[in-house]
PDB file of N, CA and C in Angstrom:
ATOM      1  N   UNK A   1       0.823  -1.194   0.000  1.00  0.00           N
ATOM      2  CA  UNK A   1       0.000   0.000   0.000  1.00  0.00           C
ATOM      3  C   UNK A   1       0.867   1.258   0.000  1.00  0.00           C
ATOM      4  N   UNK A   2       1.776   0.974   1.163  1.00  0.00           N
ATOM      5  CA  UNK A   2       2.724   2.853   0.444  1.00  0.00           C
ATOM      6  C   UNK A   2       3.301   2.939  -0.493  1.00  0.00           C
ATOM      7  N   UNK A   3       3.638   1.663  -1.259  1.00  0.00           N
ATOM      8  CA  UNK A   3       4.594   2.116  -2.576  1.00  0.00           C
ATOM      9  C   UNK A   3       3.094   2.479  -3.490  1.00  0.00           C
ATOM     10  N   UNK A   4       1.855   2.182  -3.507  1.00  0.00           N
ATOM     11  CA  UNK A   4       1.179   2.367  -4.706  1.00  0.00           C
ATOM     12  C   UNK A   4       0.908   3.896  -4.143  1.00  0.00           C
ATOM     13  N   UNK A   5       0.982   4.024  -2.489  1.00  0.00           N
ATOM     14  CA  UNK A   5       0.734   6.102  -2.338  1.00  0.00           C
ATOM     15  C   UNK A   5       1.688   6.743  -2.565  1.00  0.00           C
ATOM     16  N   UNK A   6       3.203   5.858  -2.666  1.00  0.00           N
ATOM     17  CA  UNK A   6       4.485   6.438  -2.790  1.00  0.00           C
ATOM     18  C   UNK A   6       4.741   6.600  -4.616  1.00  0.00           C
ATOM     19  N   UNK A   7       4.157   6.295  -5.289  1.00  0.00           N
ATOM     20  CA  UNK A   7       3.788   6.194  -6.536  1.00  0.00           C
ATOM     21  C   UNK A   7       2.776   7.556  -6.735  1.00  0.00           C
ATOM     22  N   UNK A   8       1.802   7.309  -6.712  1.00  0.00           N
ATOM     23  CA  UNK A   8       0.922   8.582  -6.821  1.00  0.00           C
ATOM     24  C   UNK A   8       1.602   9.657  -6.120  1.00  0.00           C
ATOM     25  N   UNK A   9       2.030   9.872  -5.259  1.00  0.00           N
ATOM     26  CA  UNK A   9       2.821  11.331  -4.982  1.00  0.00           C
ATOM     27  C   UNK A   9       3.409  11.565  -6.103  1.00  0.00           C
ATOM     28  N   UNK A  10       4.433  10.873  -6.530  1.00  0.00           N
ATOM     29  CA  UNK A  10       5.759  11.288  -6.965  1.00  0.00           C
ATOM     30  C   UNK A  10       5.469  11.232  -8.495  1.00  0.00           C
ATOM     31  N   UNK A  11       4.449  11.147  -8.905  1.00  0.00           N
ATOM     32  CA  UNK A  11       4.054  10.912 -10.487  1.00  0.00           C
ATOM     33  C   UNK A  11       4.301  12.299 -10.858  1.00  0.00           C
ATOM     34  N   UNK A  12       3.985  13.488 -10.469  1.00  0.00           N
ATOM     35  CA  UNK A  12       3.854  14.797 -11.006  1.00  0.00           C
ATOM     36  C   UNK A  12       5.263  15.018 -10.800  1.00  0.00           C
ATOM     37  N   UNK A  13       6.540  14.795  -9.912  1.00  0.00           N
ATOM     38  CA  UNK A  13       7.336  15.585  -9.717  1.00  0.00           C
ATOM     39  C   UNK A  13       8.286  15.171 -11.176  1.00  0.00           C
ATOM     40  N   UNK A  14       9.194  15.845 -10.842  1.00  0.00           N
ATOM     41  CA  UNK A  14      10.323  15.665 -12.127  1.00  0.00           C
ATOM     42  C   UNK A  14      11.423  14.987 -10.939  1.00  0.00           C
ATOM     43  N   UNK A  15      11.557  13.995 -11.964  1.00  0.00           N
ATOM     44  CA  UNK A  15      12.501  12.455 -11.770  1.00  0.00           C
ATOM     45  C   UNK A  15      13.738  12.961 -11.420  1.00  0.00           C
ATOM     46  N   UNK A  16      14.280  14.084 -11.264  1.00  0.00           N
ATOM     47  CA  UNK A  16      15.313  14.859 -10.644  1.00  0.00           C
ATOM     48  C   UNK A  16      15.137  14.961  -9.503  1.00  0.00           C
ATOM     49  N   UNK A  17      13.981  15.599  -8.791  1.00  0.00           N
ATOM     50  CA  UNK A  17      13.930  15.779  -7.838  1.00  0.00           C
ATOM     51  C   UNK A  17      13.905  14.253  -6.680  1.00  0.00           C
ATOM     52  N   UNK A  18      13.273  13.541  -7.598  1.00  0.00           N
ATOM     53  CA  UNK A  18      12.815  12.244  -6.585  1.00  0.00           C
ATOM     54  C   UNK A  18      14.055  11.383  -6.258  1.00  0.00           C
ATOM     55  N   UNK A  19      15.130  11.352  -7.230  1.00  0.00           N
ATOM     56  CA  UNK A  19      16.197  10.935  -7.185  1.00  0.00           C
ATOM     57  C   UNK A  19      17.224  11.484  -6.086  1.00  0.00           C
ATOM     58  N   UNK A  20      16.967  12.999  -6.409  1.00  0.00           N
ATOM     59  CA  UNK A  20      18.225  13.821  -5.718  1.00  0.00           C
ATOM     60  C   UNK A  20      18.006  13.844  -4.013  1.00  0.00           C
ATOM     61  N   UNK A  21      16.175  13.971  -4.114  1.00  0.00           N
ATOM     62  CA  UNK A  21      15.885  13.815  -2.530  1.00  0.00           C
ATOM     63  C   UNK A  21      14.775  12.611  -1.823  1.00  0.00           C
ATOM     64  N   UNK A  22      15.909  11.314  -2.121  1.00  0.00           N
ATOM     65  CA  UNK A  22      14.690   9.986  -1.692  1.00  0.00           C
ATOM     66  C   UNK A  22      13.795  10.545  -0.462  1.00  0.00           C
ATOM     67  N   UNK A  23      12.918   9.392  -0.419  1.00  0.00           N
ATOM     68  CA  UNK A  23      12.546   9.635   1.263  1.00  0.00           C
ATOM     69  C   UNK A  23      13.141   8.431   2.122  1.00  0.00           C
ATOM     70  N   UNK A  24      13.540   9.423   3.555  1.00  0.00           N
ATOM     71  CA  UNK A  24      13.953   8.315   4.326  1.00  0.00           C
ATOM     72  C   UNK A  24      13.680   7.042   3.987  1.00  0.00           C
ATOM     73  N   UNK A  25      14.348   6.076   4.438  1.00  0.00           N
ATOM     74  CA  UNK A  25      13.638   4.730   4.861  1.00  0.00           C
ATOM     75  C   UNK A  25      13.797   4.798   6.086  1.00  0.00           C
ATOM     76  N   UNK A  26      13.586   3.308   6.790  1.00  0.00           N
ATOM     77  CA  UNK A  26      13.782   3.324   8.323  1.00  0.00           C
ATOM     78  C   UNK A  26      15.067   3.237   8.950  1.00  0.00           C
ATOM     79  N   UNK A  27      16.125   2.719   7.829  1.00  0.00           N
ATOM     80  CA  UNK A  27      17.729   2.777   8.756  1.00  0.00           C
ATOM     81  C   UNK A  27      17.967   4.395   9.180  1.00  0.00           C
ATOM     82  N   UNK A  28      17.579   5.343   8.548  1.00  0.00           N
ATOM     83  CA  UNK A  28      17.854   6.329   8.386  1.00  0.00           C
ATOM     84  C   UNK A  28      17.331   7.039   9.667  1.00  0.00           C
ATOM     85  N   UNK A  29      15.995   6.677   9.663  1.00  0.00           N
ATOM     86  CA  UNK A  29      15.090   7.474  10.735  1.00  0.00           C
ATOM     87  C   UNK A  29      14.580   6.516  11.936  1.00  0.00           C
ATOM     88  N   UNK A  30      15.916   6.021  12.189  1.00  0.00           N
ATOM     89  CA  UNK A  30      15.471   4.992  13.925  1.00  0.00           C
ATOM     90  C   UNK A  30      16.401   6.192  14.821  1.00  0.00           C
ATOM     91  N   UNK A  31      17.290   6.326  14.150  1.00  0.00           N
ATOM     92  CA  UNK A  31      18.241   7.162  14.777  1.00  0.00           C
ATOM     93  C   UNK A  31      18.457   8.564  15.003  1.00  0.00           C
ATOM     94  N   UNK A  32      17.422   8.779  13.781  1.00  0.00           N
ATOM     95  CA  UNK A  32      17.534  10.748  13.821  1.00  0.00           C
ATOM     96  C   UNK A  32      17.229  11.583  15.004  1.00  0.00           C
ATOM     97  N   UNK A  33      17.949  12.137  15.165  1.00  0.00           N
ATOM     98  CA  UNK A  33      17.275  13.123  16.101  1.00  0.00           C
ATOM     99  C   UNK A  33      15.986  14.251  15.979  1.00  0.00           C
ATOM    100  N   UNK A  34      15.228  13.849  16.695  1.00  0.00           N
ATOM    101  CA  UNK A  34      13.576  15.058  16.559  1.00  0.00           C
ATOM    102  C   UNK A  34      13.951  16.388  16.813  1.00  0.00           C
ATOM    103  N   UNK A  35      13.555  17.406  16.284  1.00  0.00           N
ATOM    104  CA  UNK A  35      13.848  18.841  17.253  1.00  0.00           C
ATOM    105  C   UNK A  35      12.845  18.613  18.069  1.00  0.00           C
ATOM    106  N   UNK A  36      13.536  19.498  19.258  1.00  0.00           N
ATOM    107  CA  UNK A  36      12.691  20.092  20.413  1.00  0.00           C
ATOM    108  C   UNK A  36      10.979  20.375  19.995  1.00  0.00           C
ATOM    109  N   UNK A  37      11.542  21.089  19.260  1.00  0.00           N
ATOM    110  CA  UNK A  37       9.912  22.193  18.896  1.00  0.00           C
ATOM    111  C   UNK A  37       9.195  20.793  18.247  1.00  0.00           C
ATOM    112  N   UNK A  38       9.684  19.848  17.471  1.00  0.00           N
ATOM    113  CA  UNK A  38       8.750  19.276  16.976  1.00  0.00           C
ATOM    114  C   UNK A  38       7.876  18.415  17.427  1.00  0.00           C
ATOM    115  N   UNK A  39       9.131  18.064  18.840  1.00  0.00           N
ATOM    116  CA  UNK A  39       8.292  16.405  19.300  1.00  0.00           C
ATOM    117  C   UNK A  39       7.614  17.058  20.340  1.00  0.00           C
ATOM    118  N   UNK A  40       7.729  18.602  20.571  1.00  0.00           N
ATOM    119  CA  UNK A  40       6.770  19.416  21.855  1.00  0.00           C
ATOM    120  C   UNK A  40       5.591  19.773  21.067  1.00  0.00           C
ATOM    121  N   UNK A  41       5.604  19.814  20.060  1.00  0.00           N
ATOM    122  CA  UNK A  41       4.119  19.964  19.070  1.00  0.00           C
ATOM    123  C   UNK A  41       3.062  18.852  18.635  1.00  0.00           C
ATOM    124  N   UNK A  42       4.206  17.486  18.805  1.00  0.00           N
ATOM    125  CA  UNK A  42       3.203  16.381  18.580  1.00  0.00           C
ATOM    126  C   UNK A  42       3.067  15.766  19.915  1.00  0.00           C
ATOM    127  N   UNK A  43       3.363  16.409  21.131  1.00  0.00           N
ATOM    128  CA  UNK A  43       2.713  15.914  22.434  1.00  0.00           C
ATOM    129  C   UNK A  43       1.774  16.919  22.782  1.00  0.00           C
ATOM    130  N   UNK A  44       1.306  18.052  21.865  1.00  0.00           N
ATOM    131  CA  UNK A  44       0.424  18.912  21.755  1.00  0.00           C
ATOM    132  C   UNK A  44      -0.756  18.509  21.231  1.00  0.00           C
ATOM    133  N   UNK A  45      -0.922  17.513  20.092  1.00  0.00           N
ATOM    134  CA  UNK A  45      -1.504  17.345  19.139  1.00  0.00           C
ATOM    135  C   UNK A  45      -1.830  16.139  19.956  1.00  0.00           C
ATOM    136  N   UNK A  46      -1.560  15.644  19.957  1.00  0.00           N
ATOM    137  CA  UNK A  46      -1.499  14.140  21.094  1.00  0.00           C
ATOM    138  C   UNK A  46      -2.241  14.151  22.221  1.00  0.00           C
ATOM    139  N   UNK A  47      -2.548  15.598  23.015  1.00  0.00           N
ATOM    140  CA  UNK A  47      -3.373  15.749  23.927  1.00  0.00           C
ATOM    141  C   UNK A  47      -4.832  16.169  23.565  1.00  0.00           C
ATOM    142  N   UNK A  48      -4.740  16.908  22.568  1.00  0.00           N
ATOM    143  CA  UNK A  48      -5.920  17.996  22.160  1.00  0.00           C
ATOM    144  C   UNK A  48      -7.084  16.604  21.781  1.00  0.00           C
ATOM    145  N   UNK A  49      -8.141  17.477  22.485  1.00  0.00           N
ATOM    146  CA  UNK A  49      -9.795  16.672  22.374  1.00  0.00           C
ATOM    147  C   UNK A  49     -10.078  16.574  20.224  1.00  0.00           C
ATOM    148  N   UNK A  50     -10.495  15.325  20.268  1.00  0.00           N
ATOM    149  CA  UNK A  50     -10.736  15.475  19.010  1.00  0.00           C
ATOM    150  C   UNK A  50     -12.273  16.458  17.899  1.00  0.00           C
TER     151      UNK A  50
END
């Protein structure tokens, strides 16, 4: 299922771009570091009543 949504994204862009800037995979992003501001915004979002 994400490669057929990872497909439909990337249909419009130019094949330059998709090349020059993959998207993560997961080796990449077990390890990254979050900013501050970001992971204090999704424990924001995380609280708020739906």
């Amino acid at each position: 299922m994400f490669k057929e949504i990872f497909t439909r994204l990337i249909r419009h862009l130019p094949s330059r771009l998709v090349h020059r800037d993959p998207l993560p995979g997961a080796q990449q992003t077990v390890n990254a570091a979050v900013p501050p501001s970001l992971s204090a915004h999704c424990l924001k979002m995380a609280v708020m009543p739906e």
